[in-house]
C-alpha atoms as a PDB file:
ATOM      1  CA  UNK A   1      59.255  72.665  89.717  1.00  0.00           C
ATOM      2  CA  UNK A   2      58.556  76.503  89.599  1.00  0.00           C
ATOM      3  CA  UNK A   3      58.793  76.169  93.508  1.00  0.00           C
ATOM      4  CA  UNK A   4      62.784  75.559  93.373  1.00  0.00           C
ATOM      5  CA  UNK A   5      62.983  78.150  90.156  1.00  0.00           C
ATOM      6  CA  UNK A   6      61.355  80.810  92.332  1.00  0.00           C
ATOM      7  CA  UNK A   7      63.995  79.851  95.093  1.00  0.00           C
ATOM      8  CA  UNK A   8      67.107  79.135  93.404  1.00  0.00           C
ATOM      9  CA  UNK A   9      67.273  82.467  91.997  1.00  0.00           C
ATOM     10  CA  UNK A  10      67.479  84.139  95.514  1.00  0.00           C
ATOM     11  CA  UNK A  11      69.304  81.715  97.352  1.00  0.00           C
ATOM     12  CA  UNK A  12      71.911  81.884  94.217  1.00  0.00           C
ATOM     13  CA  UNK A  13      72.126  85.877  94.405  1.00  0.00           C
ATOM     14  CA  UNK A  14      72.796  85.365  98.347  1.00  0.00           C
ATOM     15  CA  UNK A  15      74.926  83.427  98.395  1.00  0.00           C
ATOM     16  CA  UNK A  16      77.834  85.125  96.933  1.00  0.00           C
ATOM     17  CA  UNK A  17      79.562  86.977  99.431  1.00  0.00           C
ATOM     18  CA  UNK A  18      79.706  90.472  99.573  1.00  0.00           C
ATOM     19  CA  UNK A  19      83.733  90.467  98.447  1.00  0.00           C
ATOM     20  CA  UNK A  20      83.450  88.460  95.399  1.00  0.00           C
ATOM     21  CA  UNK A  21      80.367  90.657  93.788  1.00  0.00           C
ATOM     22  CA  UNK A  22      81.669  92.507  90.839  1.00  0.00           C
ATOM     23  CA  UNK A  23      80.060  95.931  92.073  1.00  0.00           C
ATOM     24  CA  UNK A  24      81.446  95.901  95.375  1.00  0.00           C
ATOM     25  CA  UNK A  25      85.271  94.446  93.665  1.00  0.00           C
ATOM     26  CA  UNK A  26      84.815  97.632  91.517  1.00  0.00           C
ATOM     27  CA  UNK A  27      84.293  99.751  94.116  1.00  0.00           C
ATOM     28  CA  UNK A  28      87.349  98.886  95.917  1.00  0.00           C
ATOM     29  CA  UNK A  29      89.509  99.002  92.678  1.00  0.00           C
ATOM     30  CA  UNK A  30      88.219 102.501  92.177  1.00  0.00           C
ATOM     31  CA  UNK A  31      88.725 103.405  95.918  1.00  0.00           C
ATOM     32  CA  UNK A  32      92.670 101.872  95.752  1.00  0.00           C
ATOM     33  CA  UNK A  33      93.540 103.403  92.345  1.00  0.00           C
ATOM     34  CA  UNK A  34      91.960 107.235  93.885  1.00  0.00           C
ATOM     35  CA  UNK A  35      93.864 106.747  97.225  1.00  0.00           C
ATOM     36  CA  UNK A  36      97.245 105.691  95.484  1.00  0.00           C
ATOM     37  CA  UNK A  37      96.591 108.880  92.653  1.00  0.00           C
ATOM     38  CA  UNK A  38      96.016 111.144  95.902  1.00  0.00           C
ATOM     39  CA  UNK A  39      98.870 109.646  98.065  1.00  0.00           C
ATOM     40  CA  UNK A  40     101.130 110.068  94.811  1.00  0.00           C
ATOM     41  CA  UNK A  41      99.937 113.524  93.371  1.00  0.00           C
ATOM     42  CA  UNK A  42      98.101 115.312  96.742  1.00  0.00           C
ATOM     43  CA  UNK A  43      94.770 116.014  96.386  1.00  0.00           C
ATOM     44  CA  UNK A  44      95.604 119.799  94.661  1.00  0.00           C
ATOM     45  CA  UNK A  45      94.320 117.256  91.720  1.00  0.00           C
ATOM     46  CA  UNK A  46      91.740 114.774  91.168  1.00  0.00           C
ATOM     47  CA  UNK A  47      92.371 111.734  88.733  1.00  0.00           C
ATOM     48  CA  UNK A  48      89.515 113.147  86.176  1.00  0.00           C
ATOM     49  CA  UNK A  49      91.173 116.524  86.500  1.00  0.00           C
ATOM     50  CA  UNK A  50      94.626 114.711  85.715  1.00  0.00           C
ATOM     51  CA  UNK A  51      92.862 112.726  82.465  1.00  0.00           C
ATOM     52  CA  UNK A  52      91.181 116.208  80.973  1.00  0.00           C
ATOM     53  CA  UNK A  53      94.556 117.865  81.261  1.00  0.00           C
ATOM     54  CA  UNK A  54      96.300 114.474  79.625  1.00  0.00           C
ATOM     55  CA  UNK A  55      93.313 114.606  76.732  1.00  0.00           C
ATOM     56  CA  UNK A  56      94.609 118.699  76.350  1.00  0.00           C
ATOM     57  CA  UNK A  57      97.951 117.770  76.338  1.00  0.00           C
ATOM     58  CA  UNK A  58      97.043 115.246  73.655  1.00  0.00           C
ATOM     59  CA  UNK A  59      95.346 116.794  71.509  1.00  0.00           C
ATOM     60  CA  UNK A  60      95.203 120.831  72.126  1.00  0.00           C
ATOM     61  CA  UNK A  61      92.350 123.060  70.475  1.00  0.00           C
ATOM     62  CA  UNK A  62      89.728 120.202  71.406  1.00  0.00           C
ATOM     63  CA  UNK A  63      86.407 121.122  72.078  1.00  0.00           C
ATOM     64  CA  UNK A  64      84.479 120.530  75.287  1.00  0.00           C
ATOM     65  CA  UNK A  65      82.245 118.188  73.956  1.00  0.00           C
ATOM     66  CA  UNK A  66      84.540 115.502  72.172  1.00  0.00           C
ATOM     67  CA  UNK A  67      86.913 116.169  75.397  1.00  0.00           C
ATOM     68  CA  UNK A  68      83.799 114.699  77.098  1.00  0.00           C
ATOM     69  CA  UNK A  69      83.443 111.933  74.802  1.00  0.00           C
ATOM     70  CA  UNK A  70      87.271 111.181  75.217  1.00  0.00           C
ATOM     71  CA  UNK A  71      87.874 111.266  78.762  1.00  0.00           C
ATOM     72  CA  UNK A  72      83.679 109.076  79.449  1.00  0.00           C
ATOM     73  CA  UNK A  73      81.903 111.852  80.747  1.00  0.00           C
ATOM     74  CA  UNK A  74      79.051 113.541  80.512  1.00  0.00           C
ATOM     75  CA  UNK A  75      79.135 117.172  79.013  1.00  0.00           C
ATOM     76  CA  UNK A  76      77.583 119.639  82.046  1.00  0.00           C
ATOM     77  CA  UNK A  77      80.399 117.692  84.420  1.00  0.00           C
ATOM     78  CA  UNK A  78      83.594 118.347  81.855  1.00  0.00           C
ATOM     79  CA  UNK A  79      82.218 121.631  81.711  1.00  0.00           C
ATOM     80  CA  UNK A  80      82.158 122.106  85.420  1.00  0.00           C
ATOM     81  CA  UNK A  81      85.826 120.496  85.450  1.00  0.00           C
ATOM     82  CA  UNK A  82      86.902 122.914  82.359  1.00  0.00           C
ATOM     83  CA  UNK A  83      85.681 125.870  84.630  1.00  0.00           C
ATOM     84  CA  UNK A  84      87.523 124.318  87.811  1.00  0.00           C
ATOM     85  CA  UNK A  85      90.883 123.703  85.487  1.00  0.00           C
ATOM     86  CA  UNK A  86      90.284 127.485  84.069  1.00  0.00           C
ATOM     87  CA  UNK A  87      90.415 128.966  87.377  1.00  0.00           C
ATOM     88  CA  UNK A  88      92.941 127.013  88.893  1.00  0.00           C
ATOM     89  CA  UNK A  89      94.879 129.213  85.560  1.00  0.00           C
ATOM     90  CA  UNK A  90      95.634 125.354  84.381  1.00  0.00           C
ATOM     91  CA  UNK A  91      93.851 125.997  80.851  1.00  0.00           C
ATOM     92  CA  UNK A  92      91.990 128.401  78.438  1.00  0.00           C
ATOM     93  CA  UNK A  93      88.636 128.242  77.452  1.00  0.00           C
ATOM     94  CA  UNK A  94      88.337 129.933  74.010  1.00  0.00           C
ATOM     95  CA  UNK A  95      84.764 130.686  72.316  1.00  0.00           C
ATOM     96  CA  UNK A  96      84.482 129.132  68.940  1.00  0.00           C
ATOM     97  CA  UNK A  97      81.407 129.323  66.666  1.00  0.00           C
ATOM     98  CA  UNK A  98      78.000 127.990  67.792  1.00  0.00           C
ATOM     99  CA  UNK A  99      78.871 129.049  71.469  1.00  0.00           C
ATOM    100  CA  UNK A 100      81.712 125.896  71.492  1.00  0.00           C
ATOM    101  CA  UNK A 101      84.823 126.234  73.591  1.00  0.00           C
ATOM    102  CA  UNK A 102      88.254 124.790  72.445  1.00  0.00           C
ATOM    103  CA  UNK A 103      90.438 124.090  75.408  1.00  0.00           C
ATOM    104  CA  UNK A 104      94.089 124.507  75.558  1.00  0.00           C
ATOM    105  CA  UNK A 105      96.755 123.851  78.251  1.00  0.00           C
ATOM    106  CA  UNK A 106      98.344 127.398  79.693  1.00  0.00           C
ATOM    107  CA  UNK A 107     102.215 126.824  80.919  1.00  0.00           C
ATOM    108  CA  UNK A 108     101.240 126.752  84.110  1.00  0.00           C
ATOM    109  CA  UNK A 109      99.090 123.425  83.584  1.00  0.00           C
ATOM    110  CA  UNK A 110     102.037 122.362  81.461  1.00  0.00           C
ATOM    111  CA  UNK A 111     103.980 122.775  84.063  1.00  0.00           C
ATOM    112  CA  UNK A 112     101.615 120.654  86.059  1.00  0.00           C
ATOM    113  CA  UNK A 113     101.553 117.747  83.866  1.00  0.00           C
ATOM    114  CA  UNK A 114     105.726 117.832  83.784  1.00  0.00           C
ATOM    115  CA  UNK A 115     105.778 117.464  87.647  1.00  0.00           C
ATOM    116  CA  UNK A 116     103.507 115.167  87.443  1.00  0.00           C
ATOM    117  CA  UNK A 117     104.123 112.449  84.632  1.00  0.00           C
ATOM    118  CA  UNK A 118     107.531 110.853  86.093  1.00  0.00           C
ATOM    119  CA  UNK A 119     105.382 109.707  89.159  1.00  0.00           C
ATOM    120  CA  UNK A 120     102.658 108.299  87.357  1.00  0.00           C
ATOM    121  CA  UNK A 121     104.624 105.025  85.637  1.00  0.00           C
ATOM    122  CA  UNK A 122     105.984 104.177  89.359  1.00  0.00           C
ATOM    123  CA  UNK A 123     102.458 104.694  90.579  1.00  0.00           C
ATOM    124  CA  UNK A 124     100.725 102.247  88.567  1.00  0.00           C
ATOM    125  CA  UNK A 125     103.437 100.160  89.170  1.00  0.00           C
ATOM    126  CA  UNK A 126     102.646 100.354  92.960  1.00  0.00           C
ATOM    127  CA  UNK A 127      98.580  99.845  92.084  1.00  0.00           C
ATOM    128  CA  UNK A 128      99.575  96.673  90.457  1.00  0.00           C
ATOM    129  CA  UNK A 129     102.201  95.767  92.019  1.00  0.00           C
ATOM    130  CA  UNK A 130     100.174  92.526  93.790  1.00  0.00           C
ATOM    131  CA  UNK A 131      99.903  90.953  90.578  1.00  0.00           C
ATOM    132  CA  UNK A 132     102.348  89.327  88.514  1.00  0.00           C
ATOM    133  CA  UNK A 133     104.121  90.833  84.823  1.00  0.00           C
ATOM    134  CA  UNK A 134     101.633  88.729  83.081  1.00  0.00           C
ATOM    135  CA  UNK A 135      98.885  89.025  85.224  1.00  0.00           C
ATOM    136  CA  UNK A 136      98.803  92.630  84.930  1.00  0.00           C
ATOM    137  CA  UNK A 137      99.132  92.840  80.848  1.00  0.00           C
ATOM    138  CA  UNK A 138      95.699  90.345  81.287  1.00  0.00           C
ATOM    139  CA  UNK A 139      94.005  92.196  83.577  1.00  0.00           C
ATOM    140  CA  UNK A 140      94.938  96.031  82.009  1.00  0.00           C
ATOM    141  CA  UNK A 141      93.752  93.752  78.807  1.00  0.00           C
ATOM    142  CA  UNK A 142      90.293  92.823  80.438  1.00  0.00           C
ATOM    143  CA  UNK A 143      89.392  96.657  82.039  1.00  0.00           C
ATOM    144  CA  UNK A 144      89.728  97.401  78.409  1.00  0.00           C
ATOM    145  CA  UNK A 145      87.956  95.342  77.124  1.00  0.00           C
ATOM    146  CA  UNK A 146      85.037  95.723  80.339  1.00  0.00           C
ATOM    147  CA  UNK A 147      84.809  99.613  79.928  1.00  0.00           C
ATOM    148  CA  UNK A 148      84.927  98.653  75.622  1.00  0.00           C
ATOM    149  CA  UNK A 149      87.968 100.504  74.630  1.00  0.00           C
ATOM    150  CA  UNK A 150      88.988  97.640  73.166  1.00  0.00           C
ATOM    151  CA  UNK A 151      92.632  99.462  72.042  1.00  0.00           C
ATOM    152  CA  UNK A 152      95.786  97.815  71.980  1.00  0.00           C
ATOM    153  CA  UNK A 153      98.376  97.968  74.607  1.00  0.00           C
ATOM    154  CA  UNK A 154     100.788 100.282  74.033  1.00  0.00           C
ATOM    155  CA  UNK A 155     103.654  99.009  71.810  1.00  0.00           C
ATOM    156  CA  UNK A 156     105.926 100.724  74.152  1.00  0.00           C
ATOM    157  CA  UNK A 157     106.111  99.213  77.629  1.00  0.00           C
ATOM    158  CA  UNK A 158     108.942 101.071  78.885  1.00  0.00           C
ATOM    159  CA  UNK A 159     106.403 103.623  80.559  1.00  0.00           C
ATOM    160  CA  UNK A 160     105.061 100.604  82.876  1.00  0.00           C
ATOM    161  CA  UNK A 161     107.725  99.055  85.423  1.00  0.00           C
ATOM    162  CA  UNK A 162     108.066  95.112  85.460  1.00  0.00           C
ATOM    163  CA  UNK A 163     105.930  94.719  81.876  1.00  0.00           C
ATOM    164  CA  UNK A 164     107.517  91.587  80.160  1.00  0.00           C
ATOM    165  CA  UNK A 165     109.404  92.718  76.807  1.00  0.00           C
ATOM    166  CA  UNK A 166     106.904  89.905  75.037  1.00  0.00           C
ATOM    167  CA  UNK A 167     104.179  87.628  75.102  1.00  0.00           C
ATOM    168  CA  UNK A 168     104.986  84.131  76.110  1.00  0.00           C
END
């Protein structure tokens, strides 16, 4: 009996195929949403640049680290992106007590954003556009709830193409 344990385990783990591991299926997602944000946007821009200056936009004055905390990363790397941002003349870093930075948008990354945000609805309506009205609101629904954001959709859908007015 511990002889087909110590097998089944193994023979379980190899026998899903390489396409229907979650890793790998995340790994592609990742790899389709860049390419789409790079075809869309050029690559003047990354997608992690893009959320920082959305979090700015958002909420101006933040800090560096609860812009970390908002956006999922780590503190030295939004630092390093703040810097990047800075000296692209897209924000302002300015010193606050206990050697803290608050971060605002200059017009120029304003300016950036407003070229930007009429392409991103019709991008993410390209990304998805495989999947059907409903089977996008469930799987937006599930990446939420996998990376535990656990918000709610947005009440309006208008900025996503093809979302179905209600649930049926």
């Amino acid at each position: 009996m511990s002889d087909s344990q110590s097998t089944t385990h193994p023979a379980v783990t190899a026998s899903i195929p390489l396409q229907a591991e979650p890793g790998h299926l995340i790994r592609r997602a990742h790899q389709l949403a860049v390419g789409t944000f790079a075809k869309t946007h050029g690559k003047q821009i990354t997608p992690v640049q893009y959320a920082v200056l959305r979090a700015l936009q958002d909420t101006p004055g933040m800090d560096q680290v609860t812009l970390a905390d908002r956006v999922a990363l780590d503190t030295s790397t939004t630092a390093d992106i703040a810097a990047r941002l800075d000296a692209k003349g897209w924000i302002v870093r300015e010193l606050m007590p206990r050697r803290q930075r608050a971060l605002r948008l200059t017009p120029e990354g304003e300016a950036v954003l407003a070229e930007m945000l009429p392409r991103v609805a019709p991008m993410y309506g390209q990304l998805l556009d495989a999947l059907e009205p409903a089977e996008r609101e469930e799987f937006l629904r599930l990446l939420r709830k996998f990376v535990h954001l656990n918000t709610p959709a947005p009440e309006d859908d208008a900025d996503m193409p093809d979302q179905p007015s209600d649930s049926a």
